[in-house]
Protein backbone atom coordinates (compact mmCIF):
# COMPACT_ATOMS: atom_id res chain seq x y z
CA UNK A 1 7.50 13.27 -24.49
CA UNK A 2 8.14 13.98 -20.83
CA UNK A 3 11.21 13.50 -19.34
CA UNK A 4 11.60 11.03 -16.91
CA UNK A 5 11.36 13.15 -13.36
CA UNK A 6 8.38 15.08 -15.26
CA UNK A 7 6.97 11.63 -15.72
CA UNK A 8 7.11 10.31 -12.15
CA UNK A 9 6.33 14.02 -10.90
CA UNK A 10 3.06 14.04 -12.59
CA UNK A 11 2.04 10.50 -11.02
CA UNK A 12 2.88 11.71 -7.88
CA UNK A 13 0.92 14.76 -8.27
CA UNK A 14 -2.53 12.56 -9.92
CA UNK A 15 -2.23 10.18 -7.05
CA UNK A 16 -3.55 13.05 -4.85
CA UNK A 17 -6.96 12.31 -5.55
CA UNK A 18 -6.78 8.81 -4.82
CA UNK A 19 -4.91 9.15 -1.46
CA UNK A 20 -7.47 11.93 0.06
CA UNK A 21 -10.43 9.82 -0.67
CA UNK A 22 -8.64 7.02 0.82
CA UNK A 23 -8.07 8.83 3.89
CA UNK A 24 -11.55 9.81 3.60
CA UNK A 25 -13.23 6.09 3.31
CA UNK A 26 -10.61 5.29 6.37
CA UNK A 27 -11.29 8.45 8.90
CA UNK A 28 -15.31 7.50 8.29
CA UNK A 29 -14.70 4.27 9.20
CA UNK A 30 -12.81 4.92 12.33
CA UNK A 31 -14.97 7.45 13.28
CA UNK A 32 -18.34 5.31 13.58
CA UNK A 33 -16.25 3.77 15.89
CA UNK A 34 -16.56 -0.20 14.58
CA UNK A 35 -16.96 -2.68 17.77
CA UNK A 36 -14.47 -4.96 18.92
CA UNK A 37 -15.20 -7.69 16.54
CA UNK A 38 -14.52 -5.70 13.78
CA UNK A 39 -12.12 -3.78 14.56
CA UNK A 40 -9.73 -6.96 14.78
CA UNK A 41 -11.06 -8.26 11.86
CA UNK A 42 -10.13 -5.13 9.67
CA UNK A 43 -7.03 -5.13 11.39
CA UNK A 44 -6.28 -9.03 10.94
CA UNK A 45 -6.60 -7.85 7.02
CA UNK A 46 -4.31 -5.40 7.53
CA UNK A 47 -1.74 -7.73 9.27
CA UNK A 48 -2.13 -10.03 6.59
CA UNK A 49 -1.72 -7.52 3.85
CA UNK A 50 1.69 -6.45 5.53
CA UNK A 51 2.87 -9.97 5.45
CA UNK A 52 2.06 -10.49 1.34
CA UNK A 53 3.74 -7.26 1.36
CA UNK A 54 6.94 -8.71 2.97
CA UNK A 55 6.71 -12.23 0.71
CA UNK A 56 6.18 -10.30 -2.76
CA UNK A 57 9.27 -7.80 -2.02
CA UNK A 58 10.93 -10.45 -1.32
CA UNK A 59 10.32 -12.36 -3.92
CA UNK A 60 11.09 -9.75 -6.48
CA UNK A 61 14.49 -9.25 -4.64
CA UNK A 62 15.43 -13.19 -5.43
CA UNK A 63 14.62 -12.96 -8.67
CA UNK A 64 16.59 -9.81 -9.37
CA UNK A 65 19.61 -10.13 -11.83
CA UNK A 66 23.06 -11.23 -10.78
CA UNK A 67 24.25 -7.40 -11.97
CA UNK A 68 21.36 -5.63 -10.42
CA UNK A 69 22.37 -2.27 -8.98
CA UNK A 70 23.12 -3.02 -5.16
CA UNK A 71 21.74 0.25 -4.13
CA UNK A 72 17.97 -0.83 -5.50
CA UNK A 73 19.07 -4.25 -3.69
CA UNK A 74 19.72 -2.69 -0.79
CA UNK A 75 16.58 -0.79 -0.69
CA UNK A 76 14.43 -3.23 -1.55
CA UNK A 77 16.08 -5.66 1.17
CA UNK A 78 15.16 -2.55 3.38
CA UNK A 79 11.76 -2.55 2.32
CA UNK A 80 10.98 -6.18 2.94
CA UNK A 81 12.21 -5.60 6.40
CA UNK A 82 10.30 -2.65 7.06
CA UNK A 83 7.28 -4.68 5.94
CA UNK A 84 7.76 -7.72 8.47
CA UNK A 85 8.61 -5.43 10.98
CA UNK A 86 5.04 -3.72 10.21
CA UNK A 87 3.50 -7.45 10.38
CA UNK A 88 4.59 -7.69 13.84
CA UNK A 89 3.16 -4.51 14.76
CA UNK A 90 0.17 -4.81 13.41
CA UNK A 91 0.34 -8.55 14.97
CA UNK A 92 0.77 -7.04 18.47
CA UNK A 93 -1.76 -3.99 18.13
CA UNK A 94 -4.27 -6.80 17.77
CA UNK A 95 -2.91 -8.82 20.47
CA UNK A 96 -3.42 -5.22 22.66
CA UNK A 97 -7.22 -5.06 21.73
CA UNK A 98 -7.73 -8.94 22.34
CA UNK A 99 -5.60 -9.72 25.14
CA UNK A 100 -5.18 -13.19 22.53
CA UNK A 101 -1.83 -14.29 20.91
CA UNK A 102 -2.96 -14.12 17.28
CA UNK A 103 -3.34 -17.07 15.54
CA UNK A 104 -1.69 -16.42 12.07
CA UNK A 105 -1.98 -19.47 9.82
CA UNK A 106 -5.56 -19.48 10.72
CA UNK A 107 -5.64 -15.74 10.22
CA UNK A 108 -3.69 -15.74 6.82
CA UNK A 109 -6.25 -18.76 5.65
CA UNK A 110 -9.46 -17.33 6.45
CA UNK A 111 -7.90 -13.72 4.30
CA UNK A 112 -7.32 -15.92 1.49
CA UNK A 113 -10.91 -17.32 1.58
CA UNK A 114 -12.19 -13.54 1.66
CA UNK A 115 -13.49 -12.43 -1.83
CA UNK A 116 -12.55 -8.86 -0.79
CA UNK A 117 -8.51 -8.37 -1.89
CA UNK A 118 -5.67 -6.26 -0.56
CA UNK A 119 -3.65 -3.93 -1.71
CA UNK A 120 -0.38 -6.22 -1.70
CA UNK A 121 -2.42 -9.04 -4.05
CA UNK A 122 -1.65 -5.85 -6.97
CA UNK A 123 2.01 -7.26 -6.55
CA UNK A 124 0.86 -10.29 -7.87
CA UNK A 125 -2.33 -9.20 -10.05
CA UNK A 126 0.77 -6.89 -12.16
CA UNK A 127 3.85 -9.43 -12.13
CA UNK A 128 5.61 -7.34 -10.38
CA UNK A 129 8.25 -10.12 -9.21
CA UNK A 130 9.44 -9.92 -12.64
CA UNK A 131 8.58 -6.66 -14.31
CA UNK A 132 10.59 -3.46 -12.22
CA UNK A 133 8.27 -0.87 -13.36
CA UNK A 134 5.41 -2.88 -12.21
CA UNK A 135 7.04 -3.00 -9.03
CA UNK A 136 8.23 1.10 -9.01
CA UNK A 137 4.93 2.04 -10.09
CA UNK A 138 3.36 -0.06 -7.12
CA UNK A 139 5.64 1.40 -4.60
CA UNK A 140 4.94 5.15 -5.69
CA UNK A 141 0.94 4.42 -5.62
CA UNK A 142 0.60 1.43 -3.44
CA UNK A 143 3.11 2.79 -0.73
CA UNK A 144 2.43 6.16 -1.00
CA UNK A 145 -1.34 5.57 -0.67
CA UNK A 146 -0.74 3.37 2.48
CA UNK A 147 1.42 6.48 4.06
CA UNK A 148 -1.78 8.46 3.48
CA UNK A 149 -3.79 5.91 5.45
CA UNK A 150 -1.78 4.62 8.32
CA UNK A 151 -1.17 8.62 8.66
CA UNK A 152 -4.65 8.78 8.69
CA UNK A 153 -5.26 6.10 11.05
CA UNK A 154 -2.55 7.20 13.75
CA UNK A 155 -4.60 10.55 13.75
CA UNK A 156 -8.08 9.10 14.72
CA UNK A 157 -7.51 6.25 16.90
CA UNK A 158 -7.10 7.41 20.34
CA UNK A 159 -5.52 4.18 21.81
CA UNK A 160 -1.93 5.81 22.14
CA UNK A 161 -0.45 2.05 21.88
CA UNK A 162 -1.65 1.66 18.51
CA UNK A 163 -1.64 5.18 16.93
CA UNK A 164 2.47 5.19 17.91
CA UNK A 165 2.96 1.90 16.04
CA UNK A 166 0.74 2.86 12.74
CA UNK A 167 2.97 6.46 12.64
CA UNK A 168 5.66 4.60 12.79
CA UNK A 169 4.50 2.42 9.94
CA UNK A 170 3.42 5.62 8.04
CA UNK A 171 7.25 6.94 7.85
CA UNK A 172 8.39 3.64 6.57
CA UNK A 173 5.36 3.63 3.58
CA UNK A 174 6.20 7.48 2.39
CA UNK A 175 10.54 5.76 2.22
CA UNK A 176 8.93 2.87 0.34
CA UNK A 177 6.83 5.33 -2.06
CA UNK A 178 10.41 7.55 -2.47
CA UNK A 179 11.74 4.51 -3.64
CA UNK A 180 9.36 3.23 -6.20
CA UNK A 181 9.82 7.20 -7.66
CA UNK A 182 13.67 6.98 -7.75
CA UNK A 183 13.71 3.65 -9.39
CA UNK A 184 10.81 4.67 -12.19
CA UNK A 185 12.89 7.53 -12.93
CA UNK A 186 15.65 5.06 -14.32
CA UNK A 187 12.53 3.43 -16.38
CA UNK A 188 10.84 5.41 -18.28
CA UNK A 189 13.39 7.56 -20.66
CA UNK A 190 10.94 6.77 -23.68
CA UNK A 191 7.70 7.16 -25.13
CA UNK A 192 6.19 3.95 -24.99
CA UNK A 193 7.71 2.97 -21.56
CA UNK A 194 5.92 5.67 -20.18
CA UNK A 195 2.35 5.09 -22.10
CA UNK A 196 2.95 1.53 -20.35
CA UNK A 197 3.09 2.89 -17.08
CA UNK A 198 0.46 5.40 -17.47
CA UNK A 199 -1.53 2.53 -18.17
CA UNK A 200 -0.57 0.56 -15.34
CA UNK A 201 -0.80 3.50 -12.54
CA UNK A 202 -4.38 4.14 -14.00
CA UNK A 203 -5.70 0.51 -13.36
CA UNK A 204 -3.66 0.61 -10.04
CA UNK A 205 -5.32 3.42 -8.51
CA UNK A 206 -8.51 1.86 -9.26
CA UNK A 207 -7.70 -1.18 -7.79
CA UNK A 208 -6.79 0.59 -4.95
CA UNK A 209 -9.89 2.77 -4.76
CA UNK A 210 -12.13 -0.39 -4.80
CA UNK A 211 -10.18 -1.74 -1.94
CA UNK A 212 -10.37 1.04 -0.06
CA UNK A 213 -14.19 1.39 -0.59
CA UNK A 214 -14.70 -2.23 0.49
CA UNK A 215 -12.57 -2.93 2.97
CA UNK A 216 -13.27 0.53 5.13
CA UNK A 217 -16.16 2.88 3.91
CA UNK A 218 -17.00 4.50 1.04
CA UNK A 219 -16.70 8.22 1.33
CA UNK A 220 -18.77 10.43 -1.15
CA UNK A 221 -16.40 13.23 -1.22
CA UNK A 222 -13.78 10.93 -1.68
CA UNK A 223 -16.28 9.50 -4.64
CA UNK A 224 -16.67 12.76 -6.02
CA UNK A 225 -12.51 13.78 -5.87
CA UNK A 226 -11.95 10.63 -7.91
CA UNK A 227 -14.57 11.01 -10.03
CA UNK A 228 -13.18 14.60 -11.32
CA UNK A 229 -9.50 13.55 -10.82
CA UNK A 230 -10.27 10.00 -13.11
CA UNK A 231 -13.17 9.91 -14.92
CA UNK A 232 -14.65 6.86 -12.78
């Protein structure tokens, strides 16, 4: 058996695959530069996806134990913050594009009617509200995936309004990924812990893949990197 920072060092280092193709699907899409009407459409998703973000931290936080360790409290607490702050930013790159106060109720319906899910809907799809290495193991893939891309996405846009704000949300998702590692340390100091996990990463980063593929472009070196990384 591993120890535990072997553990969490070697699901750092297999997430590699998944976060290059991500950045991949994400620099294509950018790059055939989308027109107006879809660009705030993929970005209303995104907005969106920051505020389930910001409910499902959240919600894991209020159901935490009366003796949970205040540190993880505190950093969680920081997270959720982080995320609505990300919300609004996201919120008022759109408003920058449309020159429109965005209408969020309507914006937050018409995601939920979309067959095509986000990222944050893992937080749900795993229970991680009530299961902590659910919710570590999201936070090192999830998080550290969505560093990758906002990275990626503060890189190729040109509009210096937005590419400042997504950076800015890029440092906050590689804190949130640091984390999810420090906490899944604590977690998995046995042998079938850690087959759990393994598990749980595994159908993660294919979720995430999918999402990726549908909701920017789908990349086929990216294909190909998580082909040889996964097996998929």
């Amino acid at each position: 058996m591993k120890s535990s920072k072997e553990f969490v060092a070697d699901i750092a280092k297999g997430n590699e695959a998944l976060f290059k193709a991500s950045q991949l699907n994400v620099a294509d899409y950018f790059n055939d530069m989308p027109d107006q009407e879809a660009l705030v459409e993929h970005f209303v998703g995104r907005m969106v996806n920051e505020r389930m973000n910001m409910v499902e931290i959240s919600n894991s936080i209020a159901s935490m134990p009366a003796d949970a360790d205040p540190v993880e409290l505190q950093n969680l607490s920081k997270q959720a913050y982080d995320e609505a702050i990300h919300f609004r930013l996201v919120k008022e790159v759109i408003e920058h594009i449309t020159g429109e106060e965005v209408d969020v109720a309507k914006a937050i319906a018409d995601e939920e009617a979309k067959p095509t899910a986000k990222g944050a809907s893992l937080l749900e799809k795993y229970d991680a509200d009530s299961d902590p290495a659910a919710l570590a193991a999201y936070q090192l893939v999830a998080e550290g995936r969505a560093e990758a891309v906002w990275n990626t996405m503060a890189d190729v846009i040109e509009d210096e309004f937005i590419s400042t704000r997504y950076a800015k949300i890029a440092k906050d998702e590689g804190f949130h990924s640091t984390i999810g590692a420090m906490k899944l340390e604590t977690l998995v100091g046995d042998a079938e812990t850690q087959a759990r996990v393994e598990e749980l990463v595994s159908n993660m980063r294919k979720d995430l893949y999918e999402i990726s593929c549908k909701n920017t472009s789908h990349n086929a070196e990216g294909q190909k990197l998580v082909s040889e990384a996964y097996g998929w």
